[in-house]
N, C-alpha and C. Protein backbone atom coordinates (compact mmCIF):
# COMPACT_ATOMS: atom_id res chain seq x y z
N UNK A 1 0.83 -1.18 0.00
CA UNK A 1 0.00 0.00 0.00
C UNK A 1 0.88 1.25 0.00
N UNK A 2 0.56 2.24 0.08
CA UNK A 2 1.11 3.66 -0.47
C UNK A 2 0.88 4.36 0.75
N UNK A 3 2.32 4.81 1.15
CA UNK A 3 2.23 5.07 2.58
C UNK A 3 1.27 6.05 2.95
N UNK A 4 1.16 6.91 2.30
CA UNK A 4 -0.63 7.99 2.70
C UNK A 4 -1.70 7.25 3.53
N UNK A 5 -2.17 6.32 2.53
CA UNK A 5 -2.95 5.13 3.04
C UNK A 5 -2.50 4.75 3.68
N UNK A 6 -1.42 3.90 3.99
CA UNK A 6 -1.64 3.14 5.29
C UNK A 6 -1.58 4.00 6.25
N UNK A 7 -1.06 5.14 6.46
CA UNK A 7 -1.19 6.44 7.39
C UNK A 7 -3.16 6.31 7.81
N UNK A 8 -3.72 6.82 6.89
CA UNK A 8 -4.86 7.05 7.14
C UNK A 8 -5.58 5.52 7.35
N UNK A 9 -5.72 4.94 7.13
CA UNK A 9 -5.81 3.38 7.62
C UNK A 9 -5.46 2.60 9.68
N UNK A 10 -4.81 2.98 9.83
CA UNK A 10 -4.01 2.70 10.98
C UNK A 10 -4.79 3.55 12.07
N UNK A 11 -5.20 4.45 12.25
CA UNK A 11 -5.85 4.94 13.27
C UNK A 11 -7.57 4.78 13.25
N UNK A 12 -7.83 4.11 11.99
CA UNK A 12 -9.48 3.66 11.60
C UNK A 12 -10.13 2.49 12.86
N UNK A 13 -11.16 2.69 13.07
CA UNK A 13 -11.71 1.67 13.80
C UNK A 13 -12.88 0.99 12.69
N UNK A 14 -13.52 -0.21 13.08
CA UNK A 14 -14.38 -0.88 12.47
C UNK A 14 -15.60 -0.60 12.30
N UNK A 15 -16.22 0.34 10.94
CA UNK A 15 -17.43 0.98 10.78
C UNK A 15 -17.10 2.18 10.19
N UNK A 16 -15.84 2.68 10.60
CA UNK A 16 -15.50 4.12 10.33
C UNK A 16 -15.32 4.36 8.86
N UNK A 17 -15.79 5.63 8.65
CA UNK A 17 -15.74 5.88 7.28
C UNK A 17 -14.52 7.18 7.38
N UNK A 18 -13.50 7.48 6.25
CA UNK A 18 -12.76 9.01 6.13
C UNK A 18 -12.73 8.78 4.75
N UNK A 19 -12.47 10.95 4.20
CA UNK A 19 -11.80 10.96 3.35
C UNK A 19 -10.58 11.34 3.62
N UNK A 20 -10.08 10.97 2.50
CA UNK A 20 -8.35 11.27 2.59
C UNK A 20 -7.97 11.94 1.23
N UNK A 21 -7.09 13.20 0.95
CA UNK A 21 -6.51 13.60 -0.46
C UNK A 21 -4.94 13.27 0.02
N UNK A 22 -4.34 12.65 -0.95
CA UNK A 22 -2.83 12.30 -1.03
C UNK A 22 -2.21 13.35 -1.81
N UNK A 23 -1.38 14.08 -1.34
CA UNK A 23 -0.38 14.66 -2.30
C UNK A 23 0.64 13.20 -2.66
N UNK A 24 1.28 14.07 -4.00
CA UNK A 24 2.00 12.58 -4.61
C UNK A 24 2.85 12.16 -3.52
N UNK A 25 3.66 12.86 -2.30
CA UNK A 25 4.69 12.31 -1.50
C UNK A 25 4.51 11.51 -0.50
N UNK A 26 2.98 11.57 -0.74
CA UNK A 26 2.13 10.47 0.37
C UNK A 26 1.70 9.36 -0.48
N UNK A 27 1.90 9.41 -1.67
CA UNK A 27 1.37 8.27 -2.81
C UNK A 27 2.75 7.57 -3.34
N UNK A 28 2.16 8.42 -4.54
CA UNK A 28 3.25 7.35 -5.60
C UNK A 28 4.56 8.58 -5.95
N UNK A 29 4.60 9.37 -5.15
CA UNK A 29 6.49 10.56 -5.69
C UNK A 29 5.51 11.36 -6.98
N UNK A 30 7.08 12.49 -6.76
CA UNK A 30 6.68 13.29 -7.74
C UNK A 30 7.18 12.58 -9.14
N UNK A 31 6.75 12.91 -10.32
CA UNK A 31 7.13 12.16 -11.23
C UNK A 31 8.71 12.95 -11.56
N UNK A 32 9.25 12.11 -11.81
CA UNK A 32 10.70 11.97 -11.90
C UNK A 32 11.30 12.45 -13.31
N UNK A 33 11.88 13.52 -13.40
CA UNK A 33 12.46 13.63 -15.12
C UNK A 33 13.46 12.37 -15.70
N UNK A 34 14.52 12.10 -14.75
CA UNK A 34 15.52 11.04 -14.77
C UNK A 34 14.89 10.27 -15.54
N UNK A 35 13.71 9.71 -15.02
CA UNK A 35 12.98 8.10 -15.37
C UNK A 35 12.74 8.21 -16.68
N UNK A 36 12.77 9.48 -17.14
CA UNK A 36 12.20 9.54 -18.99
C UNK A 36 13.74 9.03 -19.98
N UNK A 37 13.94 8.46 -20.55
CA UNK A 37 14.85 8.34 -21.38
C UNK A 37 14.54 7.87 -22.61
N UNK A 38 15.77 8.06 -23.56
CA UNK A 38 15.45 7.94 -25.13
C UNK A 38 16.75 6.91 -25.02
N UNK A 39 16.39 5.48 -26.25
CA UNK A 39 17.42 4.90 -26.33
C UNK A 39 17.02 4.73 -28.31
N UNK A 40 18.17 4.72 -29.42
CA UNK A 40 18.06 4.68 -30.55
C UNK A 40 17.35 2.89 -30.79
N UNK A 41 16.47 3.41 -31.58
CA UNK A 41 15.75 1.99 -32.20
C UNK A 41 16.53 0.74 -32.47
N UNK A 42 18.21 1.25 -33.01
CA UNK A 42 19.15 -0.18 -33.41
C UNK A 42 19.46 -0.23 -32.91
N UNK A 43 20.16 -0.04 -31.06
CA UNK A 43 20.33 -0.08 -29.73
C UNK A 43 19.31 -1.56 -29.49
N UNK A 44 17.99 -1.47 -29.51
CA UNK A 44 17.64 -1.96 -28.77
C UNK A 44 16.25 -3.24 -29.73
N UNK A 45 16.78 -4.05 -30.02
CA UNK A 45 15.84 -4.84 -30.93
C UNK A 45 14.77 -5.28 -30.20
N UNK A 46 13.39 -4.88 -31.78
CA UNK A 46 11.96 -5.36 -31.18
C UNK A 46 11.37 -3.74 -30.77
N UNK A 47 12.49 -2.67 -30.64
CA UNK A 47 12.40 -1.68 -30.43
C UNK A 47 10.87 -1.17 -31.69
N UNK A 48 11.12 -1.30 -32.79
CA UNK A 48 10.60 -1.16 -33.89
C UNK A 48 9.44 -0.93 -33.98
N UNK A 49 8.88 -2.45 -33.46
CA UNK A 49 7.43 -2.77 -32.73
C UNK A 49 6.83 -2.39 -32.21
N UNK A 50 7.51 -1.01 -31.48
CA UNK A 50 6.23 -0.61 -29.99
C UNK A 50 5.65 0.53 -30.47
N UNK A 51 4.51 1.14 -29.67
CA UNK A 51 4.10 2.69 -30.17
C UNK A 51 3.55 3.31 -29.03
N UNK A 52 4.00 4.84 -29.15
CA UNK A 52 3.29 5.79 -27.84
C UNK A 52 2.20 5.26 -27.34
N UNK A 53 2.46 5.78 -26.02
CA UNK A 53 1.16 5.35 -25.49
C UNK A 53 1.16 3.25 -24.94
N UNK A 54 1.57 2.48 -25.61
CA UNK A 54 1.76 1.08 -25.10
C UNK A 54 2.91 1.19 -23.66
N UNK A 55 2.52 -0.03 -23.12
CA UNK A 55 3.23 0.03 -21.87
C UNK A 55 3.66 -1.63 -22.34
N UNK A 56 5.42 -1.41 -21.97
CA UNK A 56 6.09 -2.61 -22.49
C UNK A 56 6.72 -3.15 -20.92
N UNK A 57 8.16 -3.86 -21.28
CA UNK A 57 8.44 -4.70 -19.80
C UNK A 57 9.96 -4.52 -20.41
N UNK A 58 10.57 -3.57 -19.84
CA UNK A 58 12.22 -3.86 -20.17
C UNK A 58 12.98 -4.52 -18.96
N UNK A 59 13.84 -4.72 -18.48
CA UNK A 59 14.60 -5.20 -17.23
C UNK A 59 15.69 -4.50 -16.67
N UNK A 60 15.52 -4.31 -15.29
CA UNK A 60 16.30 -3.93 -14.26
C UNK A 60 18.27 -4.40 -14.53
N UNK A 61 18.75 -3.87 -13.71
CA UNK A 61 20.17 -4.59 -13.76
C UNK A 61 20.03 -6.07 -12.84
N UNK A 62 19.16 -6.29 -12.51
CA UNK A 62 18.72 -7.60 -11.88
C UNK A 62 18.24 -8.73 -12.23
N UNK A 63 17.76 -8.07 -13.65
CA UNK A 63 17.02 -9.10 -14.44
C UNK A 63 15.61 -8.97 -14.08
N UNK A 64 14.90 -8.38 -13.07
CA UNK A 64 13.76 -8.12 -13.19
C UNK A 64 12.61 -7.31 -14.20
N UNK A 65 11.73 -8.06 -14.83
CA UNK A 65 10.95 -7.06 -15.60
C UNK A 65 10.32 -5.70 -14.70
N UNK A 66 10.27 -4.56 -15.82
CA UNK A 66 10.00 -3.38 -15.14
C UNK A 66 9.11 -3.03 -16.36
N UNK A 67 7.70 -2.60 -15.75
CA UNK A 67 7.17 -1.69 -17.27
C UNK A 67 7.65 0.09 -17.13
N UNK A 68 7.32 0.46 -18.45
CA UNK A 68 7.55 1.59 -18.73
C UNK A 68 6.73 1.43 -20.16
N UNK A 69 6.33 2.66 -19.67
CA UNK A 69 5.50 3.38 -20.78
C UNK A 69 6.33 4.07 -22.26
N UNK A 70 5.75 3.72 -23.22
CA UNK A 70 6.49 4.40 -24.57
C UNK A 70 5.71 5.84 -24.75
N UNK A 71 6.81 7.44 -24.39
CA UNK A 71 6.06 8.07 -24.14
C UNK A 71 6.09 9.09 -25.59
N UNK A 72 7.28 8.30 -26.47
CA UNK A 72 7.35 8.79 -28.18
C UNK A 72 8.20 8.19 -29.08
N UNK A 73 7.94 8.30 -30.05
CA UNK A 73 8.76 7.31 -31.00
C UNK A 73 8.64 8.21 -32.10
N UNK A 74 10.14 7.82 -32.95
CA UNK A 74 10.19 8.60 -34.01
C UNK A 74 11.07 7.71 -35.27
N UNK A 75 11.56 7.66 -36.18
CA UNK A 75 12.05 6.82 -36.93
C UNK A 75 13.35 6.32 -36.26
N UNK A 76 14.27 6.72 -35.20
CA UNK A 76 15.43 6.85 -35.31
C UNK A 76 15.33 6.36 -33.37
N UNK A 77 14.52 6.82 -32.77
CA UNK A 77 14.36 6.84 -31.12
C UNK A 77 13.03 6.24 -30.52
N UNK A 78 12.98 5.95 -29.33
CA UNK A 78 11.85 5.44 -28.57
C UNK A 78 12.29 6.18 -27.20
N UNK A 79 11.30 6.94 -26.67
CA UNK A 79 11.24 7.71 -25.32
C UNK A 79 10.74 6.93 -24.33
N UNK A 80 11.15 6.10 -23.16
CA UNK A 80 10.59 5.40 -22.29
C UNK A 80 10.29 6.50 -21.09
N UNK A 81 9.16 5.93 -20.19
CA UNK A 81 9.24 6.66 -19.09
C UNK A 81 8.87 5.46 -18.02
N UNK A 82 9.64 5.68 -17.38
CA UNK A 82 9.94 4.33 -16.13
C UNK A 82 9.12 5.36 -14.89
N UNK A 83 8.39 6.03 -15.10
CA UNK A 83 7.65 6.77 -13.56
C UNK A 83 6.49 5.56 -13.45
N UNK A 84 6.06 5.81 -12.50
CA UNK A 84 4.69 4.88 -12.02
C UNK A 84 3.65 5.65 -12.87
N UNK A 85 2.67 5.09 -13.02
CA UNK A 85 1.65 6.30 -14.36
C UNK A 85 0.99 6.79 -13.00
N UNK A 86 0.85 6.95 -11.85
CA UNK A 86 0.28 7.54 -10.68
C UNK A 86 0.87 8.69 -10.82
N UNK A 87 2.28 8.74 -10.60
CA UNK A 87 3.51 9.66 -10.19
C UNK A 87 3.44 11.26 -10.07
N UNK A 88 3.41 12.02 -9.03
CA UNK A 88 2.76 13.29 -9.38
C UNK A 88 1.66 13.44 -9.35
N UNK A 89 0.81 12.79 -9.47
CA UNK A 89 -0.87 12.70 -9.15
C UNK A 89 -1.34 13.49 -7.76
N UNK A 90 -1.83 14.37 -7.04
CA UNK A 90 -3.07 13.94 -5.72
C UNK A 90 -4.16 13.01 -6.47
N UNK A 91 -4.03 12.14 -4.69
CA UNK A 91 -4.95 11.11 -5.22
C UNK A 91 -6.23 10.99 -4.22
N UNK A 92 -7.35 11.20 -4.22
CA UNK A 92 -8.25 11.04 -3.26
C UNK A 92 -8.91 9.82 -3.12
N UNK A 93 -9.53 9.02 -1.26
CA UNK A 93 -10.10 8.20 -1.79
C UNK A 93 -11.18 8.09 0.02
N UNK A 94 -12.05 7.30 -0.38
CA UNK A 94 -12.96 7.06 0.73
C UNK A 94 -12.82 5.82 0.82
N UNK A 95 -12.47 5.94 2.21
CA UNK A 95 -11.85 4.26 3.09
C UNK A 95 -13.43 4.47 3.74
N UNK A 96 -13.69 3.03 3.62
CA UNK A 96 -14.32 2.71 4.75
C UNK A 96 -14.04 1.04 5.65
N UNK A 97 -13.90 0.93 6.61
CA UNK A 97 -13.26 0.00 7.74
C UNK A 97 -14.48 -1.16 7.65
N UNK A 98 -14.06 -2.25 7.10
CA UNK A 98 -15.29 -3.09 7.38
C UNK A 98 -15.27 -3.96 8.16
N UNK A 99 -13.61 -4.57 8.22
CA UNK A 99 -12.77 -5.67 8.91
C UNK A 99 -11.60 -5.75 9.38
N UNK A 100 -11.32 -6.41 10.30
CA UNK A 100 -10.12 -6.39 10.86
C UNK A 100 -9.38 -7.78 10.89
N UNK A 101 -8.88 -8.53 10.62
CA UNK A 101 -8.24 -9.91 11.00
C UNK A 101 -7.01 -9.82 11.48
């Protein structure tokens, strides 16, 4: 969960209803310029294939898949953006407490 929430969560009792507005530093961060990058189409094969707007799966230095969004493409480049698509957002929401285990 997204520490905002569990903030506002944690002092709830069972029945209770709140609202809550998240600024992004209580959510998901501000969106990040870093995370945007351009890598050239013959760099990176399969590159070819994708188009703005699709959300693909490249990998970490770990080998873990990571998505990122294709945020432009042009004959020559592909613009990834590795932010969370939240990122920068306020986010509002109405908790209500139904259960506890």
């Amino acid at each position: 969960m997204i520490r905002g929430f569990d903030a506002a969560v944690a002092g709830m009792k069972v029945g209770e209803t709140v609202n809550i507005h998240l600024m992004p530093s209580e959510a998901y961060g501000e969106h990040d310029p870093q995370a945007v990058f351009t890598v050239a189409i013959a760099q990176m094969p399969g590159a070819e294939n994708v188009s703005a707007g699709q959300t693909v799966y490249l990998q970490n230095m770990y080998g873990q898949p990571v998505p990122v969004k294709v945020a432009a493409k042009d004959e020559e480049t592909v613009t990834f953006d590795a932010n969370h698509e939240m990122a920068g957002k306020e986010l509002n929401f109405l908790i209500e407490l139904v259960e506890v285990k």
